[in-house]
Protein backbone atom coordinates (compact mmCIF):
# COMPACT_ATOMS: atom_id res chain seq x y z
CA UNK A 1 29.28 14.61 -30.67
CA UNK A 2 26.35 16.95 -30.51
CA UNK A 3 22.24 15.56 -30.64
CA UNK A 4 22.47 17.32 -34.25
CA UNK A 5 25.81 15.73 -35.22
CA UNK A 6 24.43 12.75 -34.27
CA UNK A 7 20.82 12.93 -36.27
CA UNK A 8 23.25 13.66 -39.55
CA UNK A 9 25.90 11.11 -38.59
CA UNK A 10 23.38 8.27 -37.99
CA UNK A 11 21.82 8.49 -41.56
CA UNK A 12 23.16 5.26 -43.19
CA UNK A 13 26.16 5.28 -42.39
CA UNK A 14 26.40 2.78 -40.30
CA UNK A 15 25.15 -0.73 -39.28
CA UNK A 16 23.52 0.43 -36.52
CA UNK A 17 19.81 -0.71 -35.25
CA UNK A 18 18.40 2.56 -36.59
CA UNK A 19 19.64 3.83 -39.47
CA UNK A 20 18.69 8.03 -39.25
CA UNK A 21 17.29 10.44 -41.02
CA UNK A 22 18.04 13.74 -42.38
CA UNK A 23 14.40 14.82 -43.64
CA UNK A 24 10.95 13.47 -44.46
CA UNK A 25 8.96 14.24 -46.65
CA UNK A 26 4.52 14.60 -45.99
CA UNK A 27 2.22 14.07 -48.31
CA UNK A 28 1.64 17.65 -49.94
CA UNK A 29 -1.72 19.10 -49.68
CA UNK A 30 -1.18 22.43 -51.39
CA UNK A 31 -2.22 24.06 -54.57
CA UNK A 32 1.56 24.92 -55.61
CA UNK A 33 2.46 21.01 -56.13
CA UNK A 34 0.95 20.50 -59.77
CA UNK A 35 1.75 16.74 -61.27
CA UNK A 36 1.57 15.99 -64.74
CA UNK A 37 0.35 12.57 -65.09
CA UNK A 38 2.24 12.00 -68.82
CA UNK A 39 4.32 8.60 -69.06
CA UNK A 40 8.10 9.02 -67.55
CA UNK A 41 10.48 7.35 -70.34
CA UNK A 42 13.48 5.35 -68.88
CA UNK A 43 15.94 7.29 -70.49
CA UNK A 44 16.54 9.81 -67.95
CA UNK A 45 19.59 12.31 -67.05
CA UNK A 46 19.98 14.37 -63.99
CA UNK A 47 20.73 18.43 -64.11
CA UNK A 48 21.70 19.89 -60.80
CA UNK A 49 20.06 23.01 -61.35
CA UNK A 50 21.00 24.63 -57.95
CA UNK A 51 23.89 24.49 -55.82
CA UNK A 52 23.82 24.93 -52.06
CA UNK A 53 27.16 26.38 -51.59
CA UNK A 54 26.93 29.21 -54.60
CA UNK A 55 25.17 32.03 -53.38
CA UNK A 56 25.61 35.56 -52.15
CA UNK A 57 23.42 35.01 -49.04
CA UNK A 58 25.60 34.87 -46.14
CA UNK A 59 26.16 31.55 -45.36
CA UNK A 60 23.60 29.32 -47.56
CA UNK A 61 21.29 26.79 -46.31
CA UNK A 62 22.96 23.71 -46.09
CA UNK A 63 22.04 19.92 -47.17
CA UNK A 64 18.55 19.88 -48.77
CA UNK A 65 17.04 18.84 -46.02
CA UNK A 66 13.41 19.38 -46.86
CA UNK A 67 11.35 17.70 -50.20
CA UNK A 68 10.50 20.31 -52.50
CA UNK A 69 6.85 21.38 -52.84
CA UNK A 70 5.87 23.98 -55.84
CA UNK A 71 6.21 23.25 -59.49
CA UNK A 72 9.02 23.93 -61.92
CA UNK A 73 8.04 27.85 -61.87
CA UNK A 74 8.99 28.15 -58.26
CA UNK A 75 10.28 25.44 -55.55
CA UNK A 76 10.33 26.22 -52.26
CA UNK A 77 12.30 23.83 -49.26
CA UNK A 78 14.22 24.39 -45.93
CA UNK A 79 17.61 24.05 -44.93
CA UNK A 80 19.14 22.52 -41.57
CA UNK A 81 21.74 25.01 -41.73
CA UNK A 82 23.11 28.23 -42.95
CA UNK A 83 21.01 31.97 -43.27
CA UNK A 84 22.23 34.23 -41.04
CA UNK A 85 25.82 34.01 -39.78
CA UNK A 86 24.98 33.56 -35.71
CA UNK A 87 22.78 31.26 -34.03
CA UNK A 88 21.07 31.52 -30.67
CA UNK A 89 20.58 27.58 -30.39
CA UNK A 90 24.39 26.35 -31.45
CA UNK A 91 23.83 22.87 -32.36
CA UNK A 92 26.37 21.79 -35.37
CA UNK A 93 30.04 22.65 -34.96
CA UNK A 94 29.07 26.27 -34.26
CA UNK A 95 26.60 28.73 -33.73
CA UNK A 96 28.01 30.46 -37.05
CA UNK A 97 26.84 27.87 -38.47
CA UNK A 98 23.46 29.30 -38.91
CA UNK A 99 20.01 27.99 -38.02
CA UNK A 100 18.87 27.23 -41.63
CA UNK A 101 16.33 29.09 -44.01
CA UNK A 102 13.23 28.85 -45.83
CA UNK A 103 13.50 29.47 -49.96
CA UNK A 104 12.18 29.95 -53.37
CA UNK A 105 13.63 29.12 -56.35
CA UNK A 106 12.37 30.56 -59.59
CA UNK A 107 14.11 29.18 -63.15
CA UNK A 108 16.83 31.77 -64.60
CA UNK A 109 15.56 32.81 -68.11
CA UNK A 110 16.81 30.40 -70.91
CA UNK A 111 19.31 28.61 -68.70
CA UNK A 112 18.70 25.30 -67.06
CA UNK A 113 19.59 27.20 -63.69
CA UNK A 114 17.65 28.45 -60.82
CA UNK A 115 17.82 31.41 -58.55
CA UNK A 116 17.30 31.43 -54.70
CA UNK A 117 15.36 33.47 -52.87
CA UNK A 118 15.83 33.60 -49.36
CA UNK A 119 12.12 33.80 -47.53
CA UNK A 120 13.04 33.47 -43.65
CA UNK A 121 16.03 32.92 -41.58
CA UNK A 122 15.60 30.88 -38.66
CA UNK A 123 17.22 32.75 -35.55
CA UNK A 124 16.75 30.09 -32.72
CA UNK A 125 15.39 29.65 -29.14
CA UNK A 126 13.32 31.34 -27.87
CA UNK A 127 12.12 33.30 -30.35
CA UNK A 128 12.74 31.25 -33.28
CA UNK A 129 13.50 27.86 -34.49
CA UNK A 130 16.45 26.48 -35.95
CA UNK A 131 17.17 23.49 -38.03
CA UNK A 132 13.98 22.37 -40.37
CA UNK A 133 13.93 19.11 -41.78
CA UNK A 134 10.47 18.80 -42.94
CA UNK A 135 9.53 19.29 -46.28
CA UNK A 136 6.73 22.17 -46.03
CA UNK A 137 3.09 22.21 -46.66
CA UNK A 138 1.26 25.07 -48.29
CA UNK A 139 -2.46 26.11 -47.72
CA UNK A 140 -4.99 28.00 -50.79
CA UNK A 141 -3.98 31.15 -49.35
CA UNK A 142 -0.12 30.44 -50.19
CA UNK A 143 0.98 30.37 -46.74
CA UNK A 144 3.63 28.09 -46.08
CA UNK A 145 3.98 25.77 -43.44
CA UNK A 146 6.75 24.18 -41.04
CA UNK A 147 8.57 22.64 -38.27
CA UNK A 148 11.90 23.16 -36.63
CA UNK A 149 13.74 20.39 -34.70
CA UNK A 150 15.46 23.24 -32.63
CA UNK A 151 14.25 26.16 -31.18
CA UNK A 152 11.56 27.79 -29.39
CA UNK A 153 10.76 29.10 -25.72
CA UNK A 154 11.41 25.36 -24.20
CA UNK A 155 14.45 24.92 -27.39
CA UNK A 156 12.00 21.10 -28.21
CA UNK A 157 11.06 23.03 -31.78
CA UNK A 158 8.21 24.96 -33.28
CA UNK A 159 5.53 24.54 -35.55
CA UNK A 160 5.92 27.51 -37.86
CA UNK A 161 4.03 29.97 -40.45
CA UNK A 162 4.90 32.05 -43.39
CA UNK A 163 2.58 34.63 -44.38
CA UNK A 164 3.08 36.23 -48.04
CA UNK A 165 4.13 38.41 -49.76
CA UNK A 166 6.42 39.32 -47.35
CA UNK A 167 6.68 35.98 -45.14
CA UNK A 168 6.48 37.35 -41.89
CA UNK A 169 6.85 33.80 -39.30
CA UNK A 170 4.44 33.28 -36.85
CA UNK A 171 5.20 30.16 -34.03
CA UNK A 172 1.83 28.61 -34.32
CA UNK A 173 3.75 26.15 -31.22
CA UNK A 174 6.84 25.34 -29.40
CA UNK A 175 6.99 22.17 -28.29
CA UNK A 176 8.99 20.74 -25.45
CA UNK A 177 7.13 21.94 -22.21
CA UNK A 178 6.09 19.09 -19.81
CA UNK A 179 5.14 16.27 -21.91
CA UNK A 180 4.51 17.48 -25.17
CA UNK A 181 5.60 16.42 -27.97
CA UNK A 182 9.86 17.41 -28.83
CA UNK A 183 11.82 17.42 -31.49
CA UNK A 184 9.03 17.26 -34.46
CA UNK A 185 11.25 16.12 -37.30
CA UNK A 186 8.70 15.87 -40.30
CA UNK A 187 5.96 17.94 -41.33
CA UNK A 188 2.58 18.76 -41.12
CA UNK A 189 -0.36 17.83 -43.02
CA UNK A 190 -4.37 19.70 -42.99
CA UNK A 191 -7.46 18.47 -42.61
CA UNK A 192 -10.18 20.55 -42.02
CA UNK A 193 -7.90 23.18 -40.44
CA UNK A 194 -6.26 21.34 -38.19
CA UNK A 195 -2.59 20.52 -38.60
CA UNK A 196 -1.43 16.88 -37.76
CA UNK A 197 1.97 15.88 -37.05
CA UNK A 198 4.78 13.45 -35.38
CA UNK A 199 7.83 14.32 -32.79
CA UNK A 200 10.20 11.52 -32.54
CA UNK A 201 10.44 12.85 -28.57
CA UNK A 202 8.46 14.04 -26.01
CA UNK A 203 5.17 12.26 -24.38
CA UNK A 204 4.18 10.63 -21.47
CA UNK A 205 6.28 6.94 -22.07
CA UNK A 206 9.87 6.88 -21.67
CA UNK A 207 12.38 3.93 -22.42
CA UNK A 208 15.82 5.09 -22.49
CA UNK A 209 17.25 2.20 -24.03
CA UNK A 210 15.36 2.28 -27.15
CA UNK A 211 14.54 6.33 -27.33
CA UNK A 212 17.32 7.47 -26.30
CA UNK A 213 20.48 5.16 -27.26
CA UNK A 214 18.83 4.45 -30.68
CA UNK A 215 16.88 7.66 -31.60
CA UNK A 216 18.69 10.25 -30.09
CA UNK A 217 15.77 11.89 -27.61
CA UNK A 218 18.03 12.99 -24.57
CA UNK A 219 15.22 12.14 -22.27
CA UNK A 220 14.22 9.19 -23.75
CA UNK A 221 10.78 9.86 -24.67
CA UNK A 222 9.30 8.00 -27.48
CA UNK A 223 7.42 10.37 -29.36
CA UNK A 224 3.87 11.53 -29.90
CA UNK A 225 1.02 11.98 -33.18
CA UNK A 226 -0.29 15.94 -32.68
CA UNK A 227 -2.57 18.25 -33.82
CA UNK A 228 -2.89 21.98 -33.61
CA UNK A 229 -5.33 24.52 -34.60
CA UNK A 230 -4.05 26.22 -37.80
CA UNK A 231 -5.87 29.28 -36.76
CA UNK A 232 -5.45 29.72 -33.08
CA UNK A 233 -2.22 27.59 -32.22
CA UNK A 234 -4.36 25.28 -29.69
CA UNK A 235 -2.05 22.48 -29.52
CA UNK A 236 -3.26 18.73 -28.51
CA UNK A 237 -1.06 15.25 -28.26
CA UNK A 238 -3.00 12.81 -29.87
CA UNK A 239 -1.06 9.61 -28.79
CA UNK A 240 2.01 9.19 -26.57
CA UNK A 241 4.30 6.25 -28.41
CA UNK A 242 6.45 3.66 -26.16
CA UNK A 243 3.79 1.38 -24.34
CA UNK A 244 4.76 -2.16 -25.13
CA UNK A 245 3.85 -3.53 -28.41
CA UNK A 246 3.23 -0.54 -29.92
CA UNK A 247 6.14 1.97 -32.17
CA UNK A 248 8.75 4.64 -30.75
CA UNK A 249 10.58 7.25 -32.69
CA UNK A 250 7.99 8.45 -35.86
CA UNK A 251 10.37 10.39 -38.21
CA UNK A 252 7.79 10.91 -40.82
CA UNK A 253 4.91 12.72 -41.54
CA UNK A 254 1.62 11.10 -41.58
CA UNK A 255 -0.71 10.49 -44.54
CA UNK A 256 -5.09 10.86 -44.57
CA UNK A 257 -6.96 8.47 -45.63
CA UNK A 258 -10.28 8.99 -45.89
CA UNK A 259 -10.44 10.35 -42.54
CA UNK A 260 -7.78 7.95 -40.38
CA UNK A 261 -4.23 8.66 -40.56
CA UNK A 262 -1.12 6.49 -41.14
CA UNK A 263 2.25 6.46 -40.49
CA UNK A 264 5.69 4.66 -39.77
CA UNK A 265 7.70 4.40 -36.67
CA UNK A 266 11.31 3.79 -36.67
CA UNK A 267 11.07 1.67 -33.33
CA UNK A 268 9.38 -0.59 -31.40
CA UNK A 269 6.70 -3.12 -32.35
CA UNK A 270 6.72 -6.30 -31.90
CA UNK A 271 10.48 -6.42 -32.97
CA UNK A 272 10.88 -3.30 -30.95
CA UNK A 273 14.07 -1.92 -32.95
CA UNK A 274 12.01 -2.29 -36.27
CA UNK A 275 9.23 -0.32 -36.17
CA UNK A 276 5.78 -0.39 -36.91
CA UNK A 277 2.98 1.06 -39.57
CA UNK A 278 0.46 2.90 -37.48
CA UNK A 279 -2.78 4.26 -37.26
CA UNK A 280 -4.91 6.51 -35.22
CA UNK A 281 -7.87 8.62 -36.14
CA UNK A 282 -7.98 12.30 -35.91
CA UNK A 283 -9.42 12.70 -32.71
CA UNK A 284 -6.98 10.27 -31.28
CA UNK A 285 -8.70 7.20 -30.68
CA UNK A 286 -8.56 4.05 -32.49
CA UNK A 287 -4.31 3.91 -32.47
CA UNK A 288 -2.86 0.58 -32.86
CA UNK A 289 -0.08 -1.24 -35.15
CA UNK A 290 -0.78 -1.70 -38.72
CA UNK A 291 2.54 -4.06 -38.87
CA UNK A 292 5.46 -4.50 -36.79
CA UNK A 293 8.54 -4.86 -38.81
CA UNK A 294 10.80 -7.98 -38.54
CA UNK A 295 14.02 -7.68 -39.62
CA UNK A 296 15.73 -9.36 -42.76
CA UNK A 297 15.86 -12.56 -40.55
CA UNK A 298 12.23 -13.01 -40.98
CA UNK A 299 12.19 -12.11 -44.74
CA UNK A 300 11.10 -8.44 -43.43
CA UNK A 301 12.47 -4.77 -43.70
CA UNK A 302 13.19 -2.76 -40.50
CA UNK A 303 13.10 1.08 -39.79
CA UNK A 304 11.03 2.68 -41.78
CA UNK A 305 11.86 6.51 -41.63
CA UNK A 306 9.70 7.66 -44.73
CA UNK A 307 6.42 8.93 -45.01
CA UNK A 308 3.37 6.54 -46.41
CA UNK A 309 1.92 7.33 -49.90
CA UNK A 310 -2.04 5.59 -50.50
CA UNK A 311 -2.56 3.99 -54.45
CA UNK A 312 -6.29 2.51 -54.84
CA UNK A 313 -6.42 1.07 -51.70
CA UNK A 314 -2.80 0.30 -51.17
CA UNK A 315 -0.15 2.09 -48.86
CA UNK A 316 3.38 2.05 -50.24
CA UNK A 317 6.65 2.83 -48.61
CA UNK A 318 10.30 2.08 -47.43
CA UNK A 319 12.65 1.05 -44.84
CA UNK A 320 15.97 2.08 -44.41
CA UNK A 321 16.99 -1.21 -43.25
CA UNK A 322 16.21 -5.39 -43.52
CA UNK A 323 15.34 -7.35 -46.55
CA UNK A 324 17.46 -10.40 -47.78
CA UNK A 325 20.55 -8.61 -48.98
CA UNK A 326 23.13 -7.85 -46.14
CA UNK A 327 26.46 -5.89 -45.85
CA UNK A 328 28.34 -5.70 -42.80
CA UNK A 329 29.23 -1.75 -43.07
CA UNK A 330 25.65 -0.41 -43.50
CA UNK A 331 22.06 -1.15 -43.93
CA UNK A 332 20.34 -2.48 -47.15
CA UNK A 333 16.27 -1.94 -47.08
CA UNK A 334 13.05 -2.75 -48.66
CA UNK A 335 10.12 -0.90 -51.14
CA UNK A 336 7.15 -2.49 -49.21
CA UNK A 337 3.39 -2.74 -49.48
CA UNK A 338 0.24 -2.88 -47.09
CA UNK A 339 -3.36 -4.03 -48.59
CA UNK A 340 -5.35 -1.74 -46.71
CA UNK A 341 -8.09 -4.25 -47.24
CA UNK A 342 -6.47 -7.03 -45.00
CA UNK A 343 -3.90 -5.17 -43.43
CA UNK A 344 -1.41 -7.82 -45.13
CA UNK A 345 2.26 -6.45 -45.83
CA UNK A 346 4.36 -7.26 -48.59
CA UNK A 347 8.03 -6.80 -49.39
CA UNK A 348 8.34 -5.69 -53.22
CA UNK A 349 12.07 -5.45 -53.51
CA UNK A 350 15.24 -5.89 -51.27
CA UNK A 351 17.66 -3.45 -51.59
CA UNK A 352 21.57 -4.09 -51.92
CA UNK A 353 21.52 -6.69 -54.85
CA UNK A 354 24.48 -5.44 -56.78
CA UNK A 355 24.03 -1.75 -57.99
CA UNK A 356 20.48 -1.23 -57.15
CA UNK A 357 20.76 1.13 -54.15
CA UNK A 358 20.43 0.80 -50.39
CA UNK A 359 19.30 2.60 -47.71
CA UNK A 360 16.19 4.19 -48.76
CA UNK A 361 14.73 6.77 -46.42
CA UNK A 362 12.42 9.06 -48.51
CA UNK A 363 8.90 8.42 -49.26
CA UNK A 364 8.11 7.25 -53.25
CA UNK A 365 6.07 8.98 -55.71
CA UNK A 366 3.52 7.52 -57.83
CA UNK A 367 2.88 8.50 -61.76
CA UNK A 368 0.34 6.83 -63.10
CA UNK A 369 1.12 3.26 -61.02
CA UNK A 370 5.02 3.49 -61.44
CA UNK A 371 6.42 4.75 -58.13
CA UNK A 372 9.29 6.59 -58.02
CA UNK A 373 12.39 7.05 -55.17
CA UNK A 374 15.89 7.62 -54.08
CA UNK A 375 17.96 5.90 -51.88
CA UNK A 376 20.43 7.49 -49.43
CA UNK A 377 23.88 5.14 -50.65
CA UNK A 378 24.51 2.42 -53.13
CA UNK A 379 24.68 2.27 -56.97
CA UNK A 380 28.13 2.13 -57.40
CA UNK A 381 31.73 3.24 -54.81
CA UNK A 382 32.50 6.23 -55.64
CA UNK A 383 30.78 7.87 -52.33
CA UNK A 384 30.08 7.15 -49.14
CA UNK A 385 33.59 5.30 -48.56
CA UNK A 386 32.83 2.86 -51.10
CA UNK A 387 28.98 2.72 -50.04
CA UNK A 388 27.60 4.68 -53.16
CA UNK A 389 26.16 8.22 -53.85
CA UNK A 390 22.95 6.92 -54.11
CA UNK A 391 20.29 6.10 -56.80
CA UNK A 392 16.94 7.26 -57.87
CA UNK A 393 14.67 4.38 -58.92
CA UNK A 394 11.49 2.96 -60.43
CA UNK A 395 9.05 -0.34 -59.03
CA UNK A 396 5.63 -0.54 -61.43
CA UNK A 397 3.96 -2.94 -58.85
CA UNK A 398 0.90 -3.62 -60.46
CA UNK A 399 2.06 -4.56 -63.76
CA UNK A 400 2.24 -8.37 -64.42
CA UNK A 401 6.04 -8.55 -64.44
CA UNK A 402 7.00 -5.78 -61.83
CA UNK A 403 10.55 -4.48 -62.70
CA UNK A 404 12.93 -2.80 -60.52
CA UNK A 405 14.51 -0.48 -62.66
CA UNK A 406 17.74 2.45 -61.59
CA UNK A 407 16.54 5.62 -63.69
CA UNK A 408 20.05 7.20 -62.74
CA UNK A 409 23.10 6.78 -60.37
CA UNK A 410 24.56 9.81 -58.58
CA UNK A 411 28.30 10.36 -59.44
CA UNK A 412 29.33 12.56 -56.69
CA UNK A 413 30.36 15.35 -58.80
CA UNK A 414 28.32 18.62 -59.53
CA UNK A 415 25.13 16.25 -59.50
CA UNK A 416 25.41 15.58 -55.43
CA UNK A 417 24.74 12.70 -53.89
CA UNK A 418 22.61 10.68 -50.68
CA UNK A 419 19.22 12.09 -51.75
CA UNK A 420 17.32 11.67 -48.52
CA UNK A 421 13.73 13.01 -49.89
CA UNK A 422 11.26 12.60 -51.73
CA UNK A 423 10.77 13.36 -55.46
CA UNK A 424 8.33 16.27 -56.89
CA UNK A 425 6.56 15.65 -60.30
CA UNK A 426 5.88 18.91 -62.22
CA UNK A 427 5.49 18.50 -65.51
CA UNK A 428 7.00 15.49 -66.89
CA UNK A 429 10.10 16.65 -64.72
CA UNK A 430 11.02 15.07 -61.10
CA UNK A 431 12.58 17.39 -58.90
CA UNK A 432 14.41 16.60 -55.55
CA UNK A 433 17.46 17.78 -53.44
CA UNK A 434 20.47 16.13 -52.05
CA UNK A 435 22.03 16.55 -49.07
CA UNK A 436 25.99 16.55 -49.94
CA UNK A 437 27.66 17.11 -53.24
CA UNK A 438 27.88 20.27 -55.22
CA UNK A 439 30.91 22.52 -55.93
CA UNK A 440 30.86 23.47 -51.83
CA UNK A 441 29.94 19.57 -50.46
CA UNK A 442 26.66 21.81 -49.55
CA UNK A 443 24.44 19.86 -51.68
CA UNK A 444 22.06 20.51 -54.82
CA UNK A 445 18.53 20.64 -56.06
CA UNK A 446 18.33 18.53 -58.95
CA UNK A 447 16.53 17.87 -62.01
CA UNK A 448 15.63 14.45 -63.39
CA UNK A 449 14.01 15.02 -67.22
CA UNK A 450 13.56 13.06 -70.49
């Protein structure tokens, strides 16, 4: 089975130590994401206003791999494959597979459809990368910014730009040479001009057990925190993951707080196949573990492949794996909670109790103290082999009764199913992809209203 194969193949399905992830999704920081803080009523329905596989654009991105950013005027994501009908980095069943895309989509007048506009088309090593997985981050100017895990002069992936109107790409980075970071798998997020980011390979530390076996990194590097110079490309690992004690593998992006950023790793720690909540400041110094992760059989949740989201003083989040619920064929998970204040984490709900969902692997949103998520299976057996399509959910923690509540259950149909990202808000609207389903088994964008 191919490294790519593998990446989608290890998402969930399976009860192995590290559950996978098809996609991350960063805190946006961009003047296209507009949220409408008005109340969310429970009585929700889905419209899957865009389908994957129904287009006239050679061979369609494929999966939803990517969060939305934008608002409901226009969307714009990635897809891991699909665009043009060759590839100079083969890495799914073919190179005709495509390398993926970059796209817009813009509502069709008076229909609850959308149309897609096709922005770039990835073309591969070396000049180009090829399957994105990061949701994108936009800057004032509207240029649009990404990474690849493919691709590049050293084929480790790229740290891309998109300038309008026309979108020309430049590589602000390709990663891969020496020990650099490889194989960046979320995306980036600004501060101050300067782009920060994770690879789940590359860096100075290797431990092929752990990095390679259980996250895929052929070399078995153990991943790195990054910056580069949004104006100049000047590219700088922060931190090299893999020493003991301290977290291998970060799928997801990182979040700022006021001037020290966080993440998740989906190994090591204390646990060392659980993973950790990190941070490190943006010069690099200061990194250590937040929380190591403990497994279910210390009342704990374990692999935590989603970006961190910061609520008055409190970081929120989820593992794809752990809590008190367990199943034999796949992994269950947790909603969790760190006080920032004394560092103290907290496991809000354990996925896998009845119809609830499991498996969550996208970041949450927050409206007005109600977060709001997916999760990759569960919520019923019509998917997945009996596992589930998948669920998107609700968790008010601060109210004095805290509810779990499932705002809708995918059915597998034209609706899609296994979301693996995060939710947008525009508008008293929540907008997300998913990555199979559809009338092609290409996936949707979908639409979650009043």
């Amino acid at each position: 089975m191919t490294r790519f194969l593998r990446l989608l193949a290890m998402v969930g399905l399976t009860a192995a130590a590290s559950c996978n992830h098809a996609g991350t999704t960063p805190t946006i920081q961009s003047p296209l994401t507009v949220f409408n803080a008005a109340s969310i009523r429970q009585t929700v329905h889905v419209i899957p206003f865009y389908d994957y596989g129904k287009s006239g654009y050679d061979v369609v991105g494929e999966g939803g791999s990517g969060g939305l950013i934008g608002s409901e005027t226009a969307l714009y994501g990635v897809t891991a494959l699909g665009g043009s009908t060759t590839c100079s980095t083969p890495f799914g069943t073919s190179s005709s597979s495509g390398c993926g895309i970059v796209y817009r989509l813009v509502p069709n007048t008076g229909k609850q459809t959308y149309k897609i506009k096709v922005l770039h088309k990835f073309e591969g090593a070396p000049g180009d990368g090829a399957a994105s997985f990061a949701t994108l981050l936009a800057d004032k100017s509207g240029n649009l910014y990404g990474t690849t895990f493919y691709g590049g002069t050293y084929n480790g992936g790229t740290l891309f730009k998109l300038t309008p109107p026309g979108y020309s790409e430049t590589i602000l980075h390709s990663f891969g040479y020496g020990q650099d970071g490889l194989s960046p798998i979320a995306g980036v997020i600004e501060i101050n001009g300067v782009l920060y980011g994770t690879t789940i390979g590359g860096g100075v530390y290797t431990n092929k057990r752990l990095c390679e076996t259980y996250a895929g990194v052929p070399n078995g590097t153990c991943g790195t925190v990054y910056s580069v110079n949004a104006a100049t490309g000047a590219e700088q690992v922060l931190h090299s993951f893999g020493k003991t004690g301290d977290g291998a593998a970060p799928f997801a992006a990182l979040l700022n707080v006021d001037g020290t950023l966080y993440g998740t790793t989906d190994l090591g720690g204390s646990s060392l196949y659980c993973g950790t909540v990190f941070r490190i400041g943006t010069d690099g110094s200061g990194e250590e573990v937040v929380h190591s992760f403990r497994n279910a059989t210390f009342g704990d949740g374990c692999n935590p492949f989603a970006s961190l989201i910061s609520v008055n003083g409190t970081l929120y989040g989820t593992t794809c794996c752990g809590g008190g619920n367990f199943c034999a064929n796949h992994c269950e998970g947790t909603l969790f909670s760190v006080d920032l204040s004394t560092e103290q984490e907290q496991v809000l709900h354990e996925f896998g109790s009845g119809n609830d969902g499991s498996e969550p692997v996208a970041a949450v949103t927050d409206v007005q103290g109600v977060l709001y998520g997916t999760t990759n299976i569960g919520g019923g057996t019509s998917c997945m082999s009996g596992d589930g399509c998948g669920v998107i959910f609700s968790f008010a923690p601060s109210s004095s009764n805290p509810v779990y509540n499932v705002l809708y259950p995918f059915k597998g149909a034209a609706d899609g199913f296994s979301p693996r990202d995060a939710l947008l808000y525009s508008h008293r609207a929540f907008y997300g992809t998913t990555t199979f389903g559809g009338k092609k088994g290409l996936g949707t964008g979908i639409k979650l209203r009043q």
